[in-house]
Protein backbone atom coordinates (compact mmCIF):
# COMPACT_ATOMS: atom_id res chain seq x y z
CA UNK A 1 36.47 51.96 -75.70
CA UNK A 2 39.87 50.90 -73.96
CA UNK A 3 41.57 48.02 -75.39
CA UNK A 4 40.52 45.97 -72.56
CA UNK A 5 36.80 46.37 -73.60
CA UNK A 6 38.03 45.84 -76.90
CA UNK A 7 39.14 41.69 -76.03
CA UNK A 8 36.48 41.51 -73.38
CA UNK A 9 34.09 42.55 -76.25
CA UNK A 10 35.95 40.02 -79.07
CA UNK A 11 35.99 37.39 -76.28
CA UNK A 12 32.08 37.57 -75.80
CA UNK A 13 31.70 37.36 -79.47
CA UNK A 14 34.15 34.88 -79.64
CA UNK A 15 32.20 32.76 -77.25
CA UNK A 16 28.50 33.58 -78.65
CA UNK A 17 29.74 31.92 -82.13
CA UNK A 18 31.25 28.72 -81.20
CA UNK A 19 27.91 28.10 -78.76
CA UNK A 20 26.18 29.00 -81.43
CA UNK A 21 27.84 26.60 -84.09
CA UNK A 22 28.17 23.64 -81.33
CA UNK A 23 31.89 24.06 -81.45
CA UNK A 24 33.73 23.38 -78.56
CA UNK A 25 34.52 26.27 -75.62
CA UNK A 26 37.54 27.47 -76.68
CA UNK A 27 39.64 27.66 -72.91
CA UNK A 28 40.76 31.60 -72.54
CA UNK A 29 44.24 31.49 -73.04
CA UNK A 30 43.56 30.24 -76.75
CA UNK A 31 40.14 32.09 -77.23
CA UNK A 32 42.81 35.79 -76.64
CA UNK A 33 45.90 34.07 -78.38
CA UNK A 34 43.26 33.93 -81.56
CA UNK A 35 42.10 37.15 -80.95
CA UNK A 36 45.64 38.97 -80.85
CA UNK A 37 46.71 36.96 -83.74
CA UNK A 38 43.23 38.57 -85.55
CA UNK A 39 43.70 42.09 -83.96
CA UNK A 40 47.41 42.35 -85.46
CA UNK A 41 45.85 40.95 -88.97
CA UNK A 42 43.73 43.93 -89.34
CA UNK A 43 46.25 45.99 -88.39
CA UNK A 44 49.22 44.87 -90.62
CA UNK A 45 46.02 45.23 -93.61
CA UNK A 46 45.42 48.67 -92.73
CA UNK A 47 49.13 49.81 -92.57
CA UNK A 48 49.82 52.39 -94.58
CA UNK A 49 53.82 51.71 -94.63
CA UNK A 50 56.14 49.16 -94.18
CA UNK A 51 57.24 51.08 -90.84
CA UNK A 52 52.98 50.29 -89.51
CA UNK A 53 53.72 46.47 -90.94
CA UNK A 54 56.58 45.71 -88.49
CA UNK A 55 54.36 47.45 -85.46
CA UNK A 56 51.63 45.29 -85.56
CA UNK A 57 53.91 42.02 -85.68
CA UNK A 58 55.68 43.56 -82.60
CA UNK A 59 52.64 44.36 -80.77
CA UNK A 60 50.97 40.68 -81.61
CA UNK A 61 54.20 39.61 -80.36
CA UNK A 62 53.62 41.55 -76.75
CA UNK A 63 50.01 40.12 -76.70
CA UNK A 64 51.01 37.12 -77.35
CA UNK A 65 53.65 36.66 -74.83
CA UNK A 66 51.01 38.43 -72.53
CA UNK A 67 48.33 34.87 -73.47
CA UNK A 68 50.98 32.42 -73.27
CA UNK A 69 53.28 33.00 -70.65
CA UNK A 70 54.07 29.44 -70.25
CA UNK A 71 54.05 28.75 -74.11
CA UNK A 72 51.77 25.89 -73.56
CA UNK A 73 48.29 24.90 -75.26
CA UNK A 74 46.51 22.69 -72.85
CA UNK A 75 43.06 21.22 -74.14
CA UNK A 76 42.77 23.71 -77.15
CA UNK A 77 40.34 23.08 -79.66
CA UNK A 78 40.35 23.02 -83.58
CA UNK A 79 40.05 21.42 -86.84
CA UNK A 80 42.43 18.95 -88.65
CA UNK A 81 43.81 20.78 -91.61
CA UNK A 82 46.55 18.46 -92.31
CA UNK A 83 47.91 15.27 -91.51
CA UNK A 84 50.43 13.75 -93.51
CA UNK A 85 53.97 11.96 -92.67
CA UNK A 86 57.84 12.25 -93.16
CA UNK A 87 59.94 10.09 -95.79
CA UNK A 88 61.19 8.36 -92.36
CA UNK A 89 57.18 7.88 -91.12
CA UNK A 90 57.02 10.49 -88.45
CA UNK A 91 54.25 12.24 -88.23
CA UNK A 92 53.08 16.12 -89.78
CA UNK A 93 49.41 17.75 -88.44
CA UNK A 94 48.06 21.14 -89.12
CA UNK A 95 45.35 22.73 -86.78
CA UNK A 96 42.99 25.46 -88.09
CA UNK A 97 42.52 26.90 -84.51
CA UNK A 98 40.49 30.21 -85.75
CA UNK A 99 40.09 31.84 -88.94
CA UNK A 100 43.62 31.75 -91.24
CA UNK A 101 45.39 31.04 -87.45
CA UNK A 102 46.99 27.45 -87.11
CA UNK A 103 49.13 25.30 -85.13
CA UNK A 104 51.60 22.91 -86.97
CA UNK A 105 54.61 20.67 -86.74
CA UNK A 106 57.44 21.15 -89.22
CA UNK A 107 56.36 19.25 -92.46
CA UNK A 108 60.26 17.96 -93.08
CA UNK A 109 62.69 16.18 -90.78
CA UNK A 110 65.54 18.80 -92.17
CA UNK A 111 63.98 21.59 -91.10
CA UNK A 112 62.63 19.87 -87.87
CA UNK A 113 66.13 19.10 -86.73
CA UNK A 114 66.66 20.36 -82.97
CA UNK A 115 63.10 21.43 -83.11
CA UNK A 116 61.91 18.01 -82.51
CA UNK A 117 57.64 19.09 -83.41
CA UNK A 118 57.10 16.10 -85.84
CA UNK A 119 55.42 12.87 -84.50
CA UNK A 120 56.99 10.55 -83.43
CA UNK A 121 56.02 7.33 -85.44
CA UNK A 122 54.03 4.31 -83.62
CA UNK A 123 53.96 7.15 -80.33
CA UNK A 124 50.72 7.24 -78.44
CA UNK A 125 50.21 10.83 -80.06
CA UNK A 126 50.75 9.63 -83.59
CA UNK A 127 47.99 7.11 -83.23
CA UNK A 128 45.59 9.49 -82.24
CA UNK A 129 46.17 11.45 -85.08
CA UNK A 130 45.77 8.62 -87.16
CA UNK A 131 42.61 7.45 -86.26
CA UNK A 132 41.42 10.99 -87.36
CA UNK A 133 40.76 13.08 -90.99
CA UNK A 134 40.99 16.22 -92.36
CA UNK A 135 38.01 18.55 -91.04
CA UNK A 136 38.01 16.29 -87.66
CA UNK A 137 37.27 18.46 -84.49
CA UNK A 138 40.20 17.44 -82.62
CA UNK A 139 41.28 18.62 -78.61
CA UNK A 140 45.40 19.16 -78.18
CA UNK A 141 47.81 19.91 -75.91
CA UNK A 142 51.03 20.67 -76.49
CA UNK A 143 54.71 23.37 -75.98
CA UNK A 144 54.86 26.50 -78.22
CA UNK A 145 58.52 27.08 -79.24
CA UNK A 146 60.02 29.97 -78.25
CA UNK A 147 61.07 32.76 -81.25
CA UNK A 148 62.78 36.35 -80.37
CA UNK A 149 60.36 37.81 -83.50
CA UNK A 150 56.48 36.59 -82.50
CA UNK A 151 57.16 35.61 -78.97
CA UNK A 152 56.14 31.80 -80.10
CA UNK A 153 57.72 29.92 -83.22
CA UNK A 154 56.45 30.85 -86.90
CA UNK A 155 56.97 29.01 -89.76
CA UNK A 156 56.43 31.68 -92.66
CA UNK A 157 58.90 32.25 -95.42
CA UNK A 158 57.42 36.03 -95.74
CA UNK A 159 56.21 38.62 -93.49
CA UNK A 160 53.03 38.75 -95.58
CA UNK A 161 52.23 35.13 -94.56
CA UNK A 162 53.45 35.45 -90.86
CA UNK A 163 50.79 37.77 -90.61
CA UNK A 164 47.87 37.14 -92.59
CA UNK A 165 47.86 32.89 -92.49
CA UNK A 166 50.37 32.55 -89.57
CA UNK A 167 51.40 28.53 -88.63
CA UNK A 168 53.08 28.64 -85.17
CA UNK A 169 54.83 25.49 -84.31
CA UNK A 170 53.75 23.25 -81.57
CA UNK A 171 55.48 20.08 -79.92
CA UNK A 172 51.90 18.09 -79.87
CA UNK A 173 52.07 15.94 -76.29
CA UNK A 174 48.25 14.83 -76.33
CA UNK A 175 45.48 14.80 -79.10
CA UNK A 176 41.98 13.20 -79.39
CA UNK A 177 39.08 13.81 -81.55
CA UNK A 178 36.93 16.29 -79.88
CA UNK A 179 33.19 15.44 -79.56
């Protein structure tokens, strides 16, 4: 089977669950940006070497540049993992968007500096989060940061965690709880 097959296959599966949980249609571009991110999961599992390792973060990179060209998420779909705020009162959320695959804002202003992904406080975006709770289903939008290792921003101290629990960073522009 041709890797082609392979994501047309993943993406029919992909599909067949969430219809048949009543989750929300994933749109494509985030139903195969989950689906590289779980392909290169297995694949940094099964390496035998560090060497294998560092290829599957390169190719999830490729794949993921390939499902994002425009680094945007635009009415993506997911689950409130984490909401939380700043000592200065902006805003912190964490999206489960697939299995051990999230979307995040920085969770400190110091390390948000020039980054500019945490909420802005009393912003439209802020109170929509804030009408909402952990395990919420919750539709976003929102810009991808660019990074020179994944393709799009991650926030992992350890290779390890990049690849097995990633948390790519997202500058949230829209959000409302997802029916």
């Amino acid at each position: 089977m041709t890797m082609r097959g392979i994501r047309r296959g993943m993406f029919l599966v992909i599909a067949a669950v969430q219809i048949a949980t009543a989750e929300p249609v994933q749109p494509p571009a985030q139903t195969v940006f989950v689906a590289a991110v779980a392909e290169a999961r297995d694949q940094f599992k099964a390496a035998p070497n560090d060497m294998a390792k560092g290829a599957a973060r390169a190719a999830r990179k490729a794949a993921i540049c390939r499902a994002l060209p425009l680094r945007t998420a635009r009415d993506w779909f997911g689950r409130i993992y984490r909401l939380s705020f700043t000592s200065d009162g902006n805003g912190i959320v964490e999206i489960a968007i697939g299995p051990d695959v999230y979307v995040t804002t920085w969770n400190n202003s110091l390390s948000d500096i020039g980054d500019n992904t945490l909420i802005p406080a009393g912003s439209p975006v802020f109170q929509a989060f804030g009408a909402m709770k952990t395990d919420d289903p919750v539709k976003f939008s929102g810009t991808f940061l660019y990074s020179g290792v994944d393709c799009v921003k991650e926030t992992s101290l350890t290779q390890e965690g990049s690849m097995t629990a990633p948390e790519f960073l997202l500058r949230f522009s829209d959000a409302s709880r997802a029916r």
